[in-house]
Protein backbone atom coordinates (compact mmCIF):
# COMPACT_ATOMS: atom_id res chain seq x y z
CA UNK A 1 -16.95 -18.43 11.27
CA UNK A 2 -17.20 -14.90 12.83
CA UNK A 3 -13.32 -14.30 12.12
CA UNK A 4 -13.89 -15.37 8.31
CA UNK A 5 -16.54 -13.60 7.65
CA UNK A 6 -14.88 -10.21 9.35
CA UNK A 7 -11.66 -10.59 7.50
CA UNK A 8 -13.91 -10.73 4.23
CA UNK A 9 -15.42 -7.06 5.21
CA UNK A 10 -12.29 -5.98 5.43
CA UNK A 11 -10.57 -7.41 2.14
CA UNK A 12 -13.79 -6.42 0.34
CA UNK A 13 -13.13 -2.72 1.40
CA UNK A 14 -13.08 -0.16 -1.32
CA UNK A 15 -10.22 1.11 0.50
CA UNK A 16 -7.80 -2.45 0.58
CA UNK A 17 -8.70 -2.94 -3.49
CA UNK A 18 -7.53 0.36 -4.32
CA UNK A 19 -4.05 -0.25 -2.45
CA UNK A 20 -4.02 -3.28 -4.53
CA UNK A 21 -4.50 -2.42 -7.49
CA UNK A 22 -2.07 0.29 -7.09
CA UNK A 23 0.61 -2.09 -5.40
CA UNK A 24 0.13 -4.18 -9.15
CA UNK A 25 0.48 -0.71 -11.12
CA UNK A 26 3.52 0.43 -9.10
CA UNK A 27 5.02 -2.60 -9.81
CA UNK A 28 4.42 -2.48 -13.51
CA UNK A 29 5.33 0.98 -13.48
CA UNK A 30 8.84 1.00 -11.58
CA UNK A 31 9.96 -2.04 -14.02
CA UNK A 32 8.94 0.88 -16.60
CA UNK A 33 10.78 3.26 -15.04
CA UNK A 34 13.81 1.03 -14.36
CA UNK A 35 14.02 0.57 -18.16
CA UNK A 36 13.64 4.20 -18.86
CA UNK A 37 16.25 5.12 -16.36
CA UNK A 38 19.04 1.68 -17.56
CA UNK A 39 18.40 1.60 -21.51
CA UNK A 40 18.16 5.23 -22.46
CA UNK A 41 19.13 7.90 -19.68
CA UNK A 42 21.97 6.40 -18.15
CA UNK A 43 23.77 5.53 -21.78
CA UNK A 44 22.91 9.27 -23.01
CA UNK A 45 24.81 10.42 -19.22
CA UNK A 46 27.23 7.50 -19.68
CA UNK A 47 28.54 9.05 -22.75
CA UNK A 48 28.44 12.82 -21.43
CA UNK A 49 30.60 11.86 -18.59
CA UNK A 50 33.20 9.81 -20.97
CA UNK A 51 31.73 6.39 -20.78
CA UNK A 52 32.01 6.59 -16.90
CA UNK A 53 29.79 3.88 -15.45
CA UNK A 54 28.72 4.75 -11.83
CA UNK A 55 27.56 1.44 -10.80
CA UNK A 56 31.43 0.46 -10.93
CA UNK A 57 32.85 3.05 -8.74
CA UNK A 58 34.42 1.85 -5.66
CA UNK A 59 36.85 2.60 -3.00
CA UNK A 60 38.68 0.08 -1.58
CA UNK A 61 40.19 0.11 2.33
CA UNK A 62 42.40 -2.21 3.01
CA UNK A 63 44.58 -4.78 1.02
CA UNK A 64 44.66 -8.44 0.30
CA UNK A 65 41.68 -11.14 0.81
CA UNK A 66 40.53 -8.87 3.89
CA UNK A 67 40.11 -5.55 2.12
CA UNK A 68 36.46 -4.18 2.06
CA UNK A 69 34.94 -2.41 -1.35
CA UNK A 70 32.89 0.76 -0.58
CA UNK A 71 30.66 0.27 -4.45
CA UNK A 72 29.86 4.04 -3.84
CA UNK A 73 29.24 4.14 -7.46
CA UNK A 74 26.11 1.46 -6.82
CA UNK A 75 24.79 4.02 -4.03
CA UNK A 76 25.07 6.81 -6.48
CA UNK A 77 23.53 4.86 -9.54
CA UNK A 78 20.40 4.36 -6.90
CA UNK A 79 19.70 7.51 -5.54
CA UNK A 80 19.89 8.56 -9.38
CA UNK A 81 17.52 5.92 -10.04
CA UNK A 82 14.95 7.22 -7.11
CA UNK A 83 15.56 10.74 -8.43
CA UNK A 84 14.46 9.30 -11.72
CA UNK A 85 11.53 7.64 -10.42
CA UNK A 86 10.07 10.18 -8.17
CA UNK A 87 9.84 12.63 -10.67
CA UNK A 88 8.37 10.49 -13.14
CA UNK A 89 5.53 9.67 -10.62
CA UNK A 90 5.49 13.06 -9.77
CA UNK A 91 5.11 13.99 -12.98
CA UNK A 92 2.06 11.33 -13.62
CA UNK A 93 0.16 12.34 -10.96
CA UNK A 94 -0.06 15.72 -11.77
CA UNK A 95 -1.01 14.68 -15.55
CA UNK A 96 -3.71 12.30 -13.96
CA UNK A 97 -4.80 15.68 -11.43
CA UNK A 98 -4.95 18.20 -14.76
CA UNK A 99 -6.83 15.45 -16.24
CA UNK A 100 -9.32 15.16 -13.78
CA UNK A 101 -12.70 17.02 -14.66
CA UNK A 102 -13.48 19.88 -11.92
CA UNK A 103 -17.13 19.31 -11.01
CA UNK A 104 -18.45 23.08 -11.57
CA UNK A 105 -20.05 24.01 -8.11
CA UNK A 106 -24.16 23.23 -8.68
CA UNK A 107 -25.58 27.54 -8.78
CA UNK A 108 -27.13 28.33 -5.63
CA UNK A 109 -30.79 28.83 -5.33
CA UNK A 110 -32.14 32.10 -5.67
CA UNK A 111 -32.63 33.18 -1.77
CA UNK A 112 -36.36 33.67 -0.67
CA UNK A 113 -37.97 35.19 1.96
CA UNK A 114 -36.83 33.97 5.41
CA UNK A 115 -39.95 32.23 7.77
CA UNK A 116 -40.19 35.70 9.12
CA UNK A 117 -40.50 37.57 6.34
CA UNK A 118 -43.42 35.34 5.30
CA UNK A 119 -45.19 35.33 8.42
CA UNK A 120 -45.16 38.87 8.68
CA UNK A 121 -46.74 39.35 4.97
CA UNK A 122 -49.42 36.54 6.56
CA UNK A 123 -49.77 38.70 9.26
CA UNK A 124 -50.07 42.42 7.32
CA UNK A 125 -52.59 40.30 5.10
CA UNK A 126 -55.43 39.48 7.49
CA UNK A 127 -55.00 42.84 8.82
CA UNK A 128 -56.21 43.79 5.64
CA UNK A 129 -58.84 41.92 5.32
């Protein structure tokens, strides 16, 4: 029971539910960003580059049944698409940081006398008295 009850301190970590519950907003959030990047910017750079679709660019070496198909296009069209994607979570995280509320530093207290100080007044008062 020992191993069970360990592994449930450590999925009941503040720590492991934040990774999960980012893992499930990623997720929802790339398909986002996959739409934003195949149904509106890619059509808008399709037709500045003529219609050109980079996912069909190839190269092929060789001829007949045995040639190979380099789909550089594909590899372009991806690193496009992570372009894309890391500056759109770029760009939400630093919305989400600007939205965050700066805790304004608590003022400091006024500064007393030090332990010396006081003893010394102590002191210069039963001399007085």
């Amino acid at each position: 029971m020992g191993f069970i009850k360990e592994f449930k301190e450590f999925a009941m970590k503040g720590n492991v539910m934040d990774m999960a519950v980012g893992v499930i907003i990623g997720g929802a959030f790339g398909k986002i960003v996959s739409s934003l990047v195949d149904d509106v910017l890619m059509p808008c750079i399709g037709m500045i580059t003529g219609n050109v679709n980079l996912a069909d660019l190839a190269f092929k070496i060789g001829e007949g049944e045995e040639a190979a198909v380099l789909k550089y296009g594909m590899f372009l069209q991806n690193i496009l698409d992570f372009l894309i994607i890391a500056f759109c979570i770029f760009c939400m995280i630093k919305a989400m940081n600007k939205l965050k509320k700066e805790e304004p530093a608590a003022p400091e207290a006024p500064a007393g006398p030090t332990q010396e100080e006081l003893l010394a007044e102590i002191r210069d008062l039963l001399k007085q008295k």
